[in-house]
PDB file of N, CA and C in Angstrom:
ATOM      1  N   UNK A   1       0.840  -1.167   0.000  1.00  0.00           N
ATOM      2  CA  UNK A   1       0.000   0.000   0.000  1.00  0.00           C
ATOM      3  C   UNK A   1       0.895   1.244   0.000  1.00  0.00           C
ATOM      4  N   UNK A   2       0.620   1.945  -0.559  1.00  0.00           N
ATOM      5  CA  UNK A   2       1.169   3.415  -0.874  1.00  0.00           C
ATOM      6  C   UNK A   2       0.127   4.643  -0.193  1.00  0.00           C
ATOM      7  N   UNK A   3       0.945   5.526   0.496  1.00  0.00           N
ATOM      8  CA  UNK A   3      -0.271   6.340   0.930  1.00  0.00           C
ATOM      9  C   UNK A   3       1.028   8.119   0.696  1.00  0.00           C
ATOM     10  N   UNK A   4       0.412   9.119   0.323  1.00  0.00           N
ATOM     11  CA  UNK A   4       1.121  10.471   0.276  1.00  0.00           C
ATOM     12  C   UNK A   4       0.804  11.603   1.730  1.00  0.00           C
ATOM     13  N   UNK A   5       1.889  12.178   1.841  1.00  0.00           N
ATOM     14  CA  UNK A   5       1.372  13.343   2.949  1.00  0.00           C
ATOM     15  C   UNK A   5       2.218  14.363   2.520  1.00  0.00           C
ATOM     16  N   UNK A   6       1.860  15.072   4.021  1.00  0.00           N
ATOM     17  CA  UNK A   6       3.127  16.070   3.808  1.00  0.00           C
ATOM     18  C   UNK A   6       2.804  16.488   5.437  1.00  0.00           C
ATOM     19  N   UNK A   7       4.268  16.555   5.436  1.00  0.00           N
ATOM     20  CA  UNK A   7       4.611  16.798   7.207  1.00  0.00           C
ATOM     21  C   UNK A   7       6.057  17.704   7.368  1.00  0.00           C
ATOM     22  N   UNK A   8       6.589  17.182   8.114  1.00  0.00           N
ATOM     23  CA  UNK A   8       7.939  17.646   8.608  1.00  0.00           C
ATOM     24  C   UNK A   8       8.872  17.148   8.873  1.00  0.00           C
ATOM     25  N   UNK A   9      10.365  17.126   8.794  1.00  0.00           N
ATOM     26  CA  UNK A   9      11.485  16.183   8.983  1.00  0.00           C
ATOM     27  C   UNK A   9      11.759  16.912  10.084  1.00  0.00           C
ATOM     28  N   UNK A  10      12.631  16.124  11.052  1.00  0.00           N
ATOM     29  CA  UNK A  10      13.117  16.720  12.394  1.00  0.00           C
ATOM     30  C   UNK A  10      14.533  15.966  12.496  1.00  0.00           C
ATOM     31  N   UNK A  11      15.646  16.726  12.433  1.00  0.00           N
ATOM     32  CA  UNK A  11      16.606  16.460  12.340  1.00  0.00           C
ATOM     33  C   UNK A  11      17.588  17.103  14.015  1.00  0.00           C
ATOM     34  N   UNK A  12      18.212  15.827  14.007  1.00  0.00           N
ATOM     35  CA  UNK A  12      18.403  16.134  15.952  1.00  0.00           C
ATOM     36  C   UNK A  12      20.097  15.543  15.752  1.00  0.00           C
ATOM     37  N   UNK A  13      21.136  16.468  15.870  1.00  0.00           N
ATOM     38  CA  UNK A  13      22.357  16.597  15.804  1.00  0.00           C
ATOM     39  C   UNK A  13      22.734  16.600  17.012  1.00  0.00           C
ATOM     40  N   UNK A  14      23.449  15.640  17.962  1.00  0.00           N
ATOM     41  CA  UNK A  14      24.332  15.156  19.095  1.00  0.00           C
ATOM     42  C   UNK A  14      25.437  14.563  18.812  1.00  0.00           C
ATOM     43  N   UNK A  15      26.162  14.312  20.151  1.00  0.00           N
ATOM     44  CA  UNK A  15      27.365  13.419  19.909  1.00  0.00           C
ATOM     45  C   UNK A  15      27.511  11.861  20.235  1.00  0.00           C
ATOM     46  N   UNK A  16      28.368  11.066  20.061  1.00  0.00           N
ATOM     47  CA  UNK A  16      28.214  10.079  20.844  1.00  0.00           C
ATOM     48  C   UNK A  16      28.027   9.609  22.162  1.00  0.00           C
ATOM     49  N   UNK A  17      28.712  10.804  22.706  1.00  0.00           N
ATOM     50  CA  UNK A  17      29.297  10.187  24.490  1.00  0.00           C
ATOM     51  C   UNK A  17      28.035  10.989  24.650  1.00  0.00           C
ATOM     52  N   UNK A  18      26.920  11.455  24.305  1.00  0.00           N
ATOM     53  CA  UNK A  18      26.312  12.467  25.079  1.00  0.00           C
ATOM     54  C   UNK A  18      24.865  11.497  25.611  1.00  0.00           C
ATOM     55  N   UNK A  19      24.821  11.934  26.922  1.00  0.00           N
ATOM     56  CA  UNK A  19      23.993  11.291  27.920  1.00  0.00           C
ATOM     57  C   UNK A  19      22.545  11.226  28.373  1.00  0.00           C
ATOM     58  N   UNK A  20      21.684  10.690  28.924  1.00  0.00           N
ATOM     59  CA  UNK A  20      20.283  10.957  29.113  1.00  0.00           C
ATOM     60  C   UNK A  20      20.120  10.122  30.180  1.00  0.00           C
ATOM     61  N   UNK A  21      20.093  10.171  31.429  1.00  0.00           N
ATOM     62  CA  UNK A  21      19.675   9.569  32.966  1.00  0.00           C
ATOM     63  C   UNK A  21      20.554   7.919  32.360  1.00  0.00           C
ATOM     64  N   UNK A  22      22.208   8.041  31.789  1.00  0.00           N
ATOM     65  CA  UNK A  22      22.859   7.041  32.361  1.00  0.00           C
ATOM     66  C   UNK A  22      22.883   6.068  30.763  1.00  0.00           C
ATOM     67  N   UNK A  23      22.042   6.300  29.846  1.00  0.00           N
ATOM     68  CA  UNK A  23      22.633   5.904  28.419  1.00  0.00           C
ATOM     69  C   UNK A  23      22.344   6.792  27.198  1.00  0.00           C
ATOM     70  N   UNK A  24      23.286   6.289  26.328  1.00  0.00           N
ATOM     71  CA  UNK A  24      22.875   7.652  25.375  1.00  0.00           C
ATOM     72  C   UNK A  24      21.772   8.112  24.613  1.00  0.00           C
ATOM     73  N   UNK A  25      22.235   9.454  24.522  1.00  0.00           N
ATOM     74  CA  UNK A  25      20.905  10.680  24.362  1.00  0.00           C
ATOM     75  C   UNK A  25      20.362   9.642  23.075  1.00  0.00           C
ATOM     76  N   UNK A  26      21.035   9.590  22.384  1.00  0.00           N
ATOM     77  CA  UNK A  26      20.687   8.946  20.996  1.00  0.00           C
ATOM     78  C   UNK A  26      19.055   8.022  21.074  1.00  0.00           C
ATOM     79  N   UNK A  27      19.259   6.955  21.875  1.00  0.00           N
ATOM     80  CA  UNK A  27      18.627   5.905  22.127  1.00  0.00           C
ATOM     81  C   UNK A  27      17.687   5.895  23.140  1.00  0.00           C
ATOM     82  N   UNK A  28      17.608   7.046  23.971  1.00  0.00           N
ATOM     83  CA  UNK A  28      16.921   7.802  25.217  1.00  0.00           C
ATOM     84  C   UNK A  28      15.519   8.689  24.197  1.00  0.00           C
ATOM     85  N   UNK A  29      16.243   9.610  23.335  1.00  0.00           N
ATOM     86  CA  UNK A  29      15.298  10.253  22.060  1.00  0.00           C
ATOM     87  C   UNK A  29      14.374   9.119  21.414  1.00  0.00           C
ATOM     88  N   UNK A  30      15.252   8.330  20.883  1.00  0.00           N
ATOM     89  CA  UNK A  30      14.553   6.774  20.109  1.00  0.00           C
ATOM     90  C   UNK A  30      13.297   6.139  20.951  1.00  0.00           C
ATOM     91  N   UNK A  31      13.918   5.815  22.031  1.00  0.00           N
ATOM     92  CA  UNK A  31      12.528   5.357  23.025  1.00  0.00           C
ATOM     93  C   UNK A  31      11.674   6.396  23.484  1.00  0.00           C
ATOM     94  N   UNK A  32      11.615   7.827  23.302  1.00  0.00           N
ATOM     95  CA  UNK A  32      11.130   8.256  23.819  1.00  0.00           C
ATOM     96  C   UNK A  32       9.874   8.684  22.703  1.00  0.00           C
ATOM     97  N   UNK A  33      10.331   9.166  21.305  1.00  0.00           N
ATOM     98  CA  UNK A  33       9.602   9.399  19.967  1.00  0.00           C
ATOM     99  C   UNK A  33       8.835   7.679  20.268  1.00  0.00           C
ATOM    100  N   UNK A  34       9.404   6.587  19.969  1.00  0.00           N
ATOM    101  CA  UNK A  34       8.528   5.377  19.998  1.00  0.00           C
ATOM    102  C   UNK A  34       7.223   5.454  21.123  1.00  0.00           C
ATOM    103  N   UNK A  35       7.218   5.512  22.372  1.00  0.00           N
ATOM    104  CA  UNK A  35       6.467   5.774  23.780  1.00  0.00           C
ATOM    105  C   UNK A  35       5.299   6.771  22.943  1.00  0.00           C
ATOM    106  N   UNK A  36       5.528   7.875  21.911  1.00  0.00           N
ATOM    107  CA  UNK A  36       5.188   8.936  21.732  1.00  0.00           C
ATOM    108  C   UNK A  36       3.938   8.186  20.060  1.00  0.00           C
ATOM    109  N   UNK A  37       4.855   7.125  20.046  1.00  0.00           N
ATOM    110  CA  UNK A  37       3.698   6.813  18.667  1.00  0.00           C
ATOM    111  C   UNK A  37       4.078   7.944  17.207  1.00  0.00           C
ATOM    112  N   UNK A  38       5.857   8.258  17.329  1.00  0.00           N
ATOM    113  CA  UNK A  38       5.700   8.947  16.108  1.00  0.00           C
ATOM    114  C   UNK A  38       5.753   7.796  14.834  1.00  0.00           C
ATOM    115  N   UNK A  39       5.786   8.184  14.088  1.00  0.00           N
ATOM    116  CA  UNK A  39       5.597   7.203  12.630  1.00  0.00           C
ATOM    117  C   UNK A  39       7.188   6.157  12.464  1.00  0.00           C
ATOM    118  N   UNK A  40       8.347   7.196  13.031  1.00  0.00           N
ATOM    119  CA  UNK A  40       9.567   6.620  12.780  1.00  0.00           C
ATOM    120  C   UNK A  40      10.655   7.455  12.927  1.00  0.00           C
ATOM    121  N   UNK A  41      11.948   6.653  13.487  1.00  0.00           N
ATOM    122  CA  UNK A  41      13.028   7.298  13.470  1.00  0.00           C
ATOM    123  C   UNK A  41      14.415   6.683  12.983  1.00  0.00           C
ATOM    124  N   UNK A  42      15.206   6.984  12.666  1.00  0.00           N
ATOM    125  CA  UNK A  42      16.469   6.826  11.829  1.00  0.00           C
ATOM    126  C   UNK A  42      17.667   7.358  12.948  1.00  0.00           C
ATOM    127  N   UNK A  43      18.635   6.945  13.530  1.00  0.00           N
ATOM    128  CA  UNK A  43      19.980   7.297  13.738  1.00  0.00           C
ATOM    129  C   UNK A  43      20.897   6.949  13.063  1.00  0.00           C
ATOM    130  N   UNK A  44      22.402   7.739  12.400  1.00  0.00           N
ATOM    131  CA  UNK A  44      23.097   7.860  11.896  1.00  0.00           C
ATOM    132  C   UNK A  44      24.429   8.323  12.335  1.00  0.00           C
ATOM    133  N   UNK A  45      25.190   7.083  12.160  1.00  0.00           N
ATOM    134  CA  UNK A  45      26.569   7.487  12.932  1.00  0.00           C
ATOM    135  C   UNK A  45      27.626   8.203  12.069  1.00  0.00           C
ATOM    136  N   UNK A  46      28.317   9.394  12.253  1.00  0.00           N
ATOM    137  CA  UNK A  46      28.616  10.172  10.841  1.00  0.00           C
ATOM    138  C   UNK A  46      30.097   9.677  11.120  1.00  0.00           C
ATOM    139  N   UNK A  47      31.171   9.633  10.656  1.00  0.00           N
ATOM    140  CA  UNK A  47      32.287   9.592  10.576  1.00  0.00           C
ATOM    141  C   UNK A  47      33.400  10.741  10.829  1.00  0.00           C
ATOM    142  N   UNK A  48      32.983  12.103  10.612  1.00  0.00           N
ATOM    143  CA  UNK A  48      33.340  13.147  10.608  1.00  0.00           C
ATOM    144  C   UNK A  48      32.772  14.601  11.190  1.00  0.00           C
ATOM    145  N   UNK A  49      32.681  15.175  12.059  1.00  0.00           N
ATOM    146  CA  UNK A  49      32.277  16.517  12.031  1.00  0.00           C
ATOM    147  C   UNK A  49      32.903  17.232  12.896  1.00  0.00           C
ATOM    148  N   UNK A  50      31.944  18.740  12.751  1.00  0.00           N
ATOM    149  CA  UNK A  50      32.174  19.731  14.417  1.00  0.00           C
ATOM    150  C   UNK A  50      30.962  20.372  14.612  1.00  0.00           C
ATOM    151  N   UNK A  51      31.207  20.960  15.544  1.00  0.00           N
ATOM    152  CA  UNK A  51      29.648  21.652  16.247  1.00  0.00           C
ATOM    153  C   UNK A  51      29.912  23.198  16.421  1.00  0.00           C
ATOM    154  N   UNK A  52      29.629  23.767  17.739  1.00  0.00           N
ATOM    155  CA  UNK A  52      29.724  24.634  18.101  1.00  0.00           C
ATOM    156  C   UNK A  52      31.471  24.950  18.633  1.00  0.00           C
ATOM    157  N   UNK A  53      31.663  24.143  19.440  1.00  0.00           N
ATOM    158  CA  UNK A  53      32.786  24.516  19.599  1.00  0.00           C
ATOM    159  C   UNK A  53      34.136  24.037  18.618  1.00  0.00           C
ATOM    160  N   UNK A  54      33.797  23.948  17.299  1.00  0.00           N
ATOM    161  CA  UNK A  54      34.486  23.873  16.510  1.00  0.00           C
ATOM    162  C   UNK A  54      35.741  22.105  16.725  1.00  0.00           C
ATOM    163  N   UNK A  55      35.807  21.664  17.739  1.00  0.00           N
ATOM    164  CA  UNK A  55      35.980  20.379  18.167  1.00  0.00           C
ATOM    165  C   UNK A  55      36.094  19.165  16.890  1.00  0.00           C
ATOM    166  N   UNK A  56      37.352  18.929  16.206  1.00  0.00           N
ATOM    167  CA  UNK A  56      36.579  17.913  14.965  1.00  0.00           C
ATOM    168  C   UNK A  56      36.226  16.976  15.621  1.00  0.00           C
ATOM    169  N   UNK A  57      35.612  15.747  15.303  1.00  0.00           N
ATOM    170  CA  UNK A  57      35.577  14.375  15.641  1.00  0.00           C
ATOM    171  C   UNK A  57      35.021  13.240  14.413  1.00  0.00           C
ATOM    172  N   UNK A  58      35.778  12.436  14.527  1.00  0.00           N
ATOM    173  CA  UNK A  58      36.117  11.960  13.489  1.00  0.00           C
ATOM    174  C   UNK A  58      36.953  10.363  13.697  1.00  0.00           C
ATOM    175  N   UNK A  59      36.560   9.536  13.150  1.00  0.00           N
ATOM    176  CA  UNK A  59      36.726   8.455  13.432  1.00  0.00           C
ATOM    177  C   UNK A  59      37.955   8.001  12.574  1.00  0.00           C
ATOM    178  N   UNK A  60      38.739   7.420  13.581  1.00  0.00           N
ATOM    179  CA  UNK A  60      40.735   6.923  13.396  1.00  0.00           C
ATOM    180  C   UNK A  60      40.280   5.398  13.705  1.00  0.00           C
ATOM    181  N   UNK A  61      41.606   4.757  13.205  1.00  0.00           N
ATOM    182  CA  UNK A  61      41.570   3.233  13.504  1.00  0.00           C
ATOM    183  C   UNK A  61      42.530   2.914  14.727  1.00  0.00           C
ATOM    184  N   UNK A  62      42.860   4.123  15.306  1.00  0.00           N
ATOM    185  CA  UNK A  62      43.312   3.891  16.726  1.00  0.00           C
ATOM    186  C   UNK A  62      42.873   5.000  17.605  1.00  0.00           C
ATOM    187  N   UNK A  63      41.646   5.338  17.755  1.00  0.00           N
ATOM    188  CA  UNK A  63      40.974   6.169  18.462  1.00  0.00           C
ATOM    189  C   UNK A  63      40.277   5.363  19.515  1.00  0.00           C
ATOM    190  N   UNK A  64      40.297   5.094  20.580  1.00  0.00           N
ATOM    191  CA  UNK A  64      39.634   4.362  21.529  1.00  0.00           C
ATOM    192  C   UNK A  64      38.256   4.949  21.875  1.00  0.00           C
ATOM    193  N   UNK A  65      37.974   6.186  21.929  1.00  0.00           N
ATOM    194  CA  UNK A  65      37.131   6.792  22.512  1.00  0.00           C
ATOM    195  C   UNK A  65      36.499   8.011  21.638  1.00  0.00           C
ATOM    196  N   UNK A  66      36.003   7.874  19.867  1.00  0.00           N
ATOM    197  CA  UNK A  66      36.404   8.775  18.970  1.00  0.00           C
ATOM    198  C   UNK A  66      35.033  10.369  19.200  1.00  0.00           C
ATOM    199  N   UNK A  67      33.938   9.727  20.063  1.00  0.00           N
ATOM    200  CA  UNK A  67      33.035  10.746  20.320  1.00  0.00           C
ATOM    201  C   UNK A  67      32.186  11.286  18.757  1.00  0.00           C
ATOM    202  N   UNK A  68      32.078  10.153  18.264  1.00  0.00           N
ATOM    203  CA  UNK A  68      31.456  10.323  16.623  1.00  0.00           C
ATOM    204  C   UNK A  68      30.197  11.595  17.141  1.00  0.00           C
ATOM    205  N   UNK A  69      29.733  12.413  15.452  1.00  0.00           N
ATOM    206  CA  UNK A  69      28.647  12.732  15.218  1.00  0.00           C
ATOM    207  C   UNK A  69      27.597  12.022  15.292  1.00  0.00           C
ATOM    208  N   UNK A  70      26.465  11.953  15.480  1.00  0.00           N
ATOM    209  CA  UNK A  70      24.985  11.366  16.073  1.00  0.00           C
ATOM    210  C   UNK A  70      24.135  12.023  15.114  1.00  0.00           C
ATOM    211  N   UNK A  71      23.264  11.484  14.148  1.00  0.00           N
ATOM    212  CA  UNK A  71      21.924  12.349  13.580  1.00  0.00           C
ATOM    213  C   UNK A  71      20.581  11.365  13.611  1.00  0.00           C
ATOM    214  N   UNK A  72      20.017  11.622  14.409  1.00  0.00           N
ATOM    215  CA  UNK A  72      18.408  11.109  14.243  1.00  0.00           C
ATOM    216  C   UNK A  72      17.518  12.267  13.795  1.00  0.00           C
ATOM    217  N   UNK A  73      16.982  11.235  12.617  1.00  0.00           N
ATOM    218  CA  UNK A  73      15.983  11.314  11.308  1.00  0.00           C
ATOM    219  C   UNK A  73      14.340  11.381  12.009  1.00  0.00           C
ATOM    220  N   UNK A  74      13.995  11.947  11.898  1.00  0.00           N
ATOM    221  CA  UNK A  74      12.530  11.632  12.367  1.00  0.00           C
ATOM    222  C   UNK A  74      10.900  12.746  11.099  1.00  0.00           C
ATOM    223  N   UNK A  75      10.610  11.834  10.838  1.00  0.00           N
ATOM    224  CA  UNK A  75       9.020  12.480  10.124  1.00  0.00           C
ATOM    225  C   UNK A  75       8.033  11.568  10.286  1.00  0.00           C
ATOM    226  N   UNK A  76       7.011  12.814  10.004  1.00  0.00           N
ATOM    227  CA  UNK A  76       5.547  12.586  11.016  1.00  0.00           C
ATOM    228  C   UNK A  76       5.117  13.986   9.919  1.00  0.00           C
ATOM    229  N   UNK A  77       3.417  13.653  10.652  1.00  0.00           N
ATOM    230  CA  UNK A  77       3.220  14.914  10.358  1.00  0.00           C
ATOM    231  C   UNK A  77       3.069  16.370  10.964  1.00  0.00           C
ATOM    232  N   UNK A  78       3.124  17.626  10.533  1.00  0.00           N
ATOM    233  CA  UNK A  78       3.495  19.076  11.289  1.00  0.00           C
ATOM    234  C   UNK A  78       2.736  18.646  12.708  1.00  0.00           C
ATOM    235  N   UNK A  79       1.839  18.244  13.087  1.00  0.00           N
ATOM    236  CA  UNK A  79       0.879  17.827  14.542  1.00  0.00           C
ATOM    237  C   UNK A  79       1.928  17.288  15.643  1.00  0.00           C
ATOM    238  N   UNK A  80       1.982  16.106  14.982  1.00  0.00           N
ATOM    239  CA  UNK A  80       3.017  15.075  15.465  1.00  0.00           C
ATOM    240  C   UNK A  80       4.043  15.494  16.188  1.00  0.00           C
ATOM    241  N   UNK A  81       4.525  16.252  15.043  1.00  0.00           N
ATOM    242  CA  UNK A  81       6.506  16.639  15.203  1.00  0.00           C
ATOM    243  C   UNK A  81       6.182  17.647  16.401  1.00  0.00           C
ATOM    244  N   UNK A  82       5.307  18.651  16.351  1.00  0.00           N
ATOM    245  CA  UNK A  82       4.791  19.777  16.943  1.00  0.00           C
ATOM    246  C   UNK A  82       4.137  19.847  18.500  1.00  0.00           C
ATOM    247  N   UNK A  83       3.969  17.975  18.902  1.00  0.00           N
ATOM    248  CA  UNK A  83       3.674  18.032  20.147  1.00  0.00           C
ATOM    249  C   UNK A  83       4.923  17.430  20.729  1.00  0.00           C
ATOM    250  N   UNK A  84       5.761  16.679  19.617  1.00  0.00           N
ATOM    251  CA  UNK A  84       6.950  16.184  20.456  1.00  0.00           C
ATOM    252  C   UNK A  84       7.718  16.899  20.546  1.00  0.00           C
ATOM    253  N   UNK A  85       8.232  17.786  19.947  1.00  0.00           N
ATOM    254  CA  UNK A  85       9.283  19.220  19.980  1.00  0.00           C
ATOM    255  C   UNK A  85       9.774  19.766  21.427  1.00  0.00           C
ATOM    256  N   UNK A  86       9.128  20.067  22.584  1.00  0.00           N
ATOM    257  CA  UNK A  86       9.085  20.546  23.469  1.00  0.00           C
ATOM    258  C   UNK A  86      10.012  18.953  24.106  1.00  0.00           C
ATOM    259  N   UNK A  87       9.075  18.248  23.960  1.00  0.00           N
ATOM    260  CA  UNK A  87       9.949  17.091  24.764  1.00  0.00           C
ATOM    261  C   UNK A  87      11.277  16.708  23.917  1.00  0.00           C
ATOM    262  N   UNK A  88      11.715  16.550  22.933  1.00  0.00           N
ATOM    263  CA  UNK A  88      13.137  16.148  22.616  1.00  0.00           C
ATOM    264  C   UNK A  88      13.710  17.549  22.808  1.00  0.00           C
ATOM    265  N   UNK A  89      13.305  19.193  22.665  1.00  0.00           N
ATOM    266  CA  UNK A  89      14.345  19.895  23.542  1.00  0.00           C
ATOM    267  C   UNK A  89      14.860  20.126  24.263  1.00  0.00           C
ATOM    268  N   UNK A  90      14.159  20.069  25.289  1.00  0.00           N
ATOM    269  CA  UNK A  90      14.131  19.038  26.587  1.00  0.00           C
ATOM    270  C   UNK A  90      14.955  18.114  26.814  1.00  0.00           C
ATOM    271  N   UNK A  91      15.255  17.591  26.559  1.00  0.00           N
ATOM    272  CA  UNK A  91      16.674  16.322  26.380  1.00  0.00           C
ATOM    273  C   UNK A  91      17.694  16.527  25.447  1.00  0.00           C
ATOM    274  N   UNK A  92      18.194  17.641  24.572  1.00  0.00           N
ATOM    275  CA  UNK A  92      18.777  17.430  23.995  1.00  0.00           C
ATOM    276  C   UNK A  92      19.637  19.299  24.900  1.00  0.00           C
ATOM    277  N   UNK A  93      20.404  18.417  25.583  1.00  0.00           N
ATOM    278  CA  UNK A  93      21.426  20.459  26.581  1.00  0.00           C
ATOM    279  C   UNK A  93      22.508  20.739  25.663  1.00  0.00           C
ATOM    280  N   UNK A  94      23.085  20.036  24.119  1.00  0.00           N
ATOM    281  CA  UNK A  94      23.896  20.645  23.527  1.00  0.00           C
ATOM    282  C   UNK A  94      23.808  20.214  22.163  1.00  0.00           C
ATOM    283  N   UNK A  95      23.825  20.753  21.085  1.00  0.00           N
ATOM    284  CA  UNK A  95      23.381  20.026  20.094  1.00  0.00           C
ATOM    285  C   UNK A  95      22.465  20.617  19.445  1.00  0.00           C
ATOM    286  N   UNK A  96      21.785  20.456  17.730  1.00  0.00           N
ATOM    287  CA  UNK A  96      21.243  21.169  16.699  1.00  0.00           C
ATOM    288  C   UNK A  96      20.302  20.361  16.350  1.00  0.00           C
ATOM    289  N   UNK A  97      19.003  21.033  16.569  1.00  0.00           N
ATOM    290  CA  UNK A  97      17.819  20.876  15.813  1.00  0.00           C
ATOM    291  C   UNK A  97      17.298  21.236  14.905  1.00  0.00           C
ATOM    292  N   UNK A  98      16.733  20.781  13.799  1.00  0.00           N
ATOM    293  CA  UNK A  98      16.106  21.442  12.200  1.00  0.00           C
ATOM    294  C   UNK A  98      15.010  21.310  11.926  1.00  0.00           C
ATOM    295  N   UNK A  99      14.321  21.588  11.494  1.00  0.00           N
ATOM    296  CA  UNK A  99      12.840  21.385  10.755  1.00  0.00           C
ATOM    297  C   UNK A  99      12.925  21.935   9.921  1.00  0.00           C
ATOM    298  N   UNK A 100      11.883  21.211   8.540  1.00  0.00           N
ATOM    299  CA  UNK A 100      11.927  21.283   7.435  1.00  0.00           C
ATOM    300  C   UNK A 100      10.913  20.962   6.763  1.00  0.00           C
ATOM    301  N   UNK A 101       9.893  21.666   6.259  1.00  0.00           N
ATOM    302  CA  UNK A 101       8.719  20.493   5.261  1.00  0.00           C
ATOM    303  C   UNK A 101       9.106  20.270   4.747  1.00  0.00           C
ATOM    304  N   UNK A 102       8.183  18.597   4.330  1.00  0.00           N
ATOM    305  CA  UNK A 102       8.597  17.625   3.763  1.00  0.00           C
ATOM    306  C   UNK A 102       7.375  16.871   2.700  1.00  0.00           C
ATOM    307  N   UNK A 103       7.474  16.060   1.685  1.00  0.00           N
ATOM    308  CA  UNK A 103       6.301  15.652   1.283  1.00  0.00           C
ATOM    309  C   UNK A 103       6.934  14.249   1.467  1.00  0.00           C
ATOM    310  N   UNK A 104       6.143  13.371   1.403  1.00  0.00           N
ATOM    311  CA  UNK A 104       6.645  11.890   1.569  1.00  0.00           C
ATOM    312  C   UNK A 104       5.444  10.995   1.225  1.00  0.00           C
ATOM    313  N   UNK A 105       6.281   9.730   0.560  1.00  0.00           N
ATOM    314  CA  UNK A 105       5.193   8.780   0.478  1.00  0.00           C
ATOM    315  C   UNK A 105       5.648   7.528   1.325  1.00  0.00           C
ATOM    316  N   UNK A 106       4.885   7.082   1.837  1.00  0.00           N
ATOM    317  CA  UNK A 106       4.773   5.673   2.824  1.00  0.00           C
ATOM    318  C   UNK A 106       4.336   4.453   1.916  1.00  0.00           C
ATOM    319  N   UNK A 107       5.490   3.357   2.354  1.00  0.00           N
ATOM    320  CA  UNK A 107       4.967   2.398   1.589  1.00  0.00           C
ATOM    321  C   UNK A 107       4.813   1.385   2.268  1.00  0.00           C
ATOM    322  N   UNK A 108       3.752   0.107   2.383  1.00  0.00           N
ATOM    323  CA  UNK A 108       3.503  -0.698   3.811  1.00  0.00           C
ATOM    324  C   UNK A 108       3.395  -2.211   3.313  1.00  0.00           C
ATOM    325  N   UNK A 109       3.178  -2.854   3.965  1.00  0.00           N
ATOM    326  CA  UNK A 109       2.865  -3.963   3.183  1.00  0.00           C
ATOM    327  C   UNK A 109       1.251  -3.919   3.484  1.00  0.00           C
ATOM    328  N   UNK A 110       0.357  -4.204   2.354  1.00  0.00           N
ATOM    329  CA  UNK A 110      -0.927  -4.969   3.112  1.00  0.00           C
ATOM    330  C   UNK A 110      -1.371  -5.818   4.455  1.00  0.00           C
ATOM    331  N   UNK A 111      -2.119  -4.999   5.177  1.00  0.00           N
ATOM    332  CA  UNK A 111      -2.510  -6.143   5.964  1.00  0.00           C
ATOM    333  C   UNK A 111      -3.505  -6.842   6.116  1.00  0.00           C
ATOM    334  N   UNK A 112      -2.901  -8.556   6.424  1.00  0.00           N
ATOM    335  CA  UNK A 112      -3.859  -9.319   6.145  1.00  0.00           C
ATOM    336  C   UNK A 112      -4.430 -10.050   7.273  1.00  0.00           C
ATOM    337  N   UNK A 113      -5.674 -10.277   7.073  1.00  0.00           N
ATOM    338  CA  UNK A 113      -6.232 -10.898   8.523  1.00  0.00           C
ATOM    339  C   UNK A 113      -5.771 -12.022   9.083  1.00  0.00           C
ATOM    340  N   UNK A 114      -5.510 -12.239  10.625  1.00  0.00           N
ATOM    341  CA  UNK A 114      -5.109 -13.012  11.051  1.00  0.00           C
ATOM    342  C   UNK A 114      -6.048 -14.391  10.894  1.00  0.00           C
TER     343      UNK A 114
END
C-alpha cells in the first residue's frame, strides 16, 4: 500500500558520548519518539564533524574513545513533530535541531487478517 502526505522532517544533531539519565541521548530520544507513537526514526553514525565549539571528531583506527557525530531522522506529520518538539528539547542540553517540510510517500505492506 502506498499512501502520500506532507509533514515535517526533524533532524536532531548530538554526539556520541552524550547522555540521558545514564545511556545515550541517541537511544533515550529513540525510546522516547517510539512511547510517543511517532511514525519513525532513523539514527546515523557520521564519521566526521564539528559543532559549536568547533571540536573535529572523526573516526581513526586507533581512536579508543572517537566521540562520533549522532543524527536522528525523524518524520511525522506538522501535529506530530509539533507536540513532540518541546519534549526532545528538553533532552537534547547541547546540540542542533532542524525542521523542514517535507512531502513523503509511505509504503507498507498490506494487511492481512489473522
Amino acid at each position: 500500500m502506498k499512501t502520500h502526505g506532507s509533514g515535517r522532517l526533524l533532524r536532531i544533531f548530538v554526539d556520541e558520548e552524550d547522555r540521558w539519565h545514564g545511556q545515550p541521548l541517541y537511544t533515550a530520544i529513540v525510546e522516547a519518539l517510539r512511547r510517543e507513537r511517532i511514525a519513525g526514526a532513523t539514527v546515523f553514525q557520521g564519521i566526521e564533524g564539528f559543532g559549536s565549539h568547533a571540536t573535529l571528531h572523526q573516526a581513526k583506527v586507533f581512536s579508543l574513545m572517537p566521540n562520533l557525530p549522532i543524527l536522528i531522522e525523524v518524520v511525522d506529520t506538522d501535529e506530530r513533530i509539533a507536540a513532540i518538539l518541546p519534549l526532545v528539547e528538553s533532552m537534547v542540553p547541547e546540540g542542533l535541531i532542524t525542521l523542514e517540510r517535507v512531502d513523503f510517500t509511505r509504503y507498507s505492506r498490506d494487511q492481512q487478517p489473522s
